[in-house]
Protein backbone atom coordinates (compact mmCIF):
# COMPACT_ATOMS: atom_id res chain seq x y z
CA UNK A 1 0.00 0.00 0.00
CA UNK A 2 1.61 3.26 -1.40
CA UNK A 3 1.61 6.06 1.51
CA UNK A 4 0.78 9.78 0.78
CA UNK A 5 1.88 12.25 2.49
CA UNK A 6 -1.00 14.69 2.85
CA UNK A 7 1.47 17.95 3.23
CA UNK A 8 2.33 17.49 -0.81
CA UNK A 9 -1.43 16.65 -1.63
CA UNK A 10 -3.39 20.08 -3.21
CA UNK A 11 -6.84 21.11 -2.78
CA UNK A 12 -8.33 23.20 -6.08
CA UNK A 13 -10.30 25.98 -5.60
CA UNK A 14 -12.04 25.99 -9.26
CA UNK A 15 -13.43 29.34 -10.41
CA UNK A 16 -15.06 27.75 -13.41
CA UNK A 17 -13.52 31.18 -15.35
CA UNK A 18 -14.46 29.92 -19.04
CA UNK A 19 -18.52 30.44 -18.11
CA UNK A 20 -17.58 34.15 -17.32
CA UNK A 21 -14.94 34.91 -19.71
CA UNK A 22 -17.17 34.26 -23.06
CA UNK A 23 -16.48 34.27 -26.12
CA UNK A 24 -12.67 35.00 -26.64
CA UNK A 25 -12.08 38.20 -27.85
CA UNK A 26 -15.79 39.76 -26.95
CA UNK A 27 -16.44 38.55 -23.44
CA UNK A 28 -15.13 41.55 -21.65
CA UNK A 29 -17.56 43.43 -23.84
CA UNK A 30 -20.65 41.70 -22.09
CA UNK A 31 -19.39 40.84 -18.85
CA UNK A 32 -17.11 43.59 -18.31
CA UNK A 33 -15.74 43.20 -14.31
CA UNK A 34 -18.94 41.94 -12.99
CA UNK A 35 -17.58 38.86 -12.39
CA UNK A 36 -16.74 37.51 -8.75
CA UNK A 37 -13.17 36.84 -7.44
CA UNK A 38 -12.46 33.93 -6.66
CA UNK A 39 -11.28 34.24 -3.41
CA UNK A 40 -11.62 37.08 -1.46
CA UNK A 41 -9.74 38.08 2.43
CA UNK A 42 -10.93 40.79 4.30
CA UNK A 43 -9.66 42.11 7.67
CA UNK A 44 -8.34 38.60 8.43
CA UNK A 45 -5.61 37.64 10.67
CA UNK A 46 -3.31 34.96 11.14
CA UNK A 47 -4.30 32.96 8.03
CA UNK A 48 -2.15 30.30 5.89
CA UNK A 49 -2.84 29.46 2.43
CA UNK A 50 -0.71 26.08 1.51
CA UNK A 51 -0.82 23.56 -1.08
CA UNK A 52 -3.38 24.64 -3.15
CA UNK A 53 -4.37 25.37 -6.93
CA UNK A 54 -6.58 28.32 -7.94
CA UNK A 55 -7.83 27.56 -11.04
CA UNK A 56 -9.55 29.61 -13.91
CA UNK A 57 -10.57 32.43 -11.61
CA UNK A 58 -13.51 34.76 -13.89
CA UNK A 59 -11.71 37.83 -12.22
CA UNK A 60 -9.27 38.59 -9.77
CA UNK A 61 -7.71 35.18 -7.96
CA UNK A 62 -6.50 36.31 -5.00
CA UNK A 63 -7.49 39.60 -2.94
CA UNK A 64 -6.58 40.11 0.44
CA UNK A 65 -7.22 43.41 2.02
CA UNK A 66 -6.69 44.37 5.67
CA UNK A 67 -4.92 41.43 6.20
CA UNK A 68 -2.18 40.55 9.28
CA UNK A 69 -0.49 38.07 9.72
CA UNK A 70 -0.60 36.03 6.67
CA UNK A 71 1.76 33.01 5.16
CA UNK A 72 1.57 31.48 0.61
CA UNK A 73 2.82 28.87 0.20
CA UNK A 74 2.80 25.74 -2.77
CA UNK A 75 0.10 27.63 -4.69
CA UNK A 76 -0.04 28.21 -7.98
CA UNK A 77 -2.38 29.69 -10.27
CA UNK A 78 -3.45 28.78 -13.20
CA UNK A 79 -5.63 30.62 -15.98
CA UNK A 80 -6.24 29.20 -19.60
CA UNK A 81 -8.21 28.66 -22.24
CA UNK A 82 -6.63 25.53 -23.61
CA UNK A 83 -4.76 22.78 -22.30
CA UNK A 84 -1.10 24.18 -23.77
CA UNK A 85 1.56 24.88 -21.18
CA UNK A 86 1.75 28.73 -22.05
CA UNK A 87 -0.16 31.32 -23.23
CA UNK A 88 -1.27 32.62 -26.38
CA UNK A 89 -3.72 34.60 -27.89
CA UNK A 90 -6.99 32.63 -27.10
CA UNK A 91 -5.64 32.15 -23.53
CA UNK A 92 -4.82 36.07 -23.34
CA UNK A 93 -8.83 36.51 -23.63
CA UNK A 94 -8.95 35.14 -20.31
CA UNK A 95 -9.06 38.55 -18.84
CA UNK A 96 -8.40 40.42 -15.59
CA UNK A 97 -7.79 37.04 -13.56
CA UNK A 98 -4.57 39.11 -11.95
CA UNK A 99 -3.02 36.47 -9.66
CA UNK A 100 -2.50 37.65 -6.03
CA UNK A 101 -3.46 41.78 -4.75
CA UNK A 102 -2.67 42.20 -1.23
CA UNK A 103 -3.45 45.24 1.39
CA UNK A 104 -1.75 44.04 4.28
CA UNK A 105 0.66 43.61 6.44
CA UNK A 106 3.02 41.14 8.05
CA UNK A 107 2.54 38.82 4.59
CA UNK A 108 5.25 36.30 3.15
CA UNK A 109 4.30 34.44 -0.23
CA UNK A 110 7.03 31.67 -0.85
């Protein structure tokens, strides 16, 4: 029986960012930014975000504001249209899904 150890398994936190995005090239121009973040902080303390994948966010990933106190790490974050490593101009339509914004203080992102 193979053992895993549960400190290198990820959790995904799946925005579902290609029913928000559109059409490439004229999404923006219906949804414009009235789209929800996909995770959103506020006025938190003390707070550890580890081993996890956000994935396709339909706007901004990551925004924590009035924050103390707070510790990345082994996350990545991940926004495409197709399943190529990279980015080109289809995945480039996958708009305003900036990765992390932070208002705060005492915060380390490794």
């Amino acid at each position: 029986e193979e053992k895993v150890d549960p400190a290198q398994q990820r959790g995904i936190i799946h925005g579902g960012g290609q029913d928000w995005w559109g059409i490439p090239g004229l999404g923006y121009l219906r949804m414009q930014e009235h789209r929800p973040m996909l995770l959103h902080i506020a006025a938190g303390k003390n707070i550890l975000l580890e081993n996890l994948i956000f994935l396709d966010s339909p706007f901004w990933t990551l925004w924590l504001v009035g924050v103390d106190g707070v510790i990345i790490r082994r996350a990545s974050i991940i926004a495409t249209r197709t399943p190529r490593n990279g980015h080109d101009l289809v995945d480039l339509t996958a708009f305003n899904t900036d990765g992390i914004d932070i208002a705060g203080h005492n915060v380390h992102v490794h």
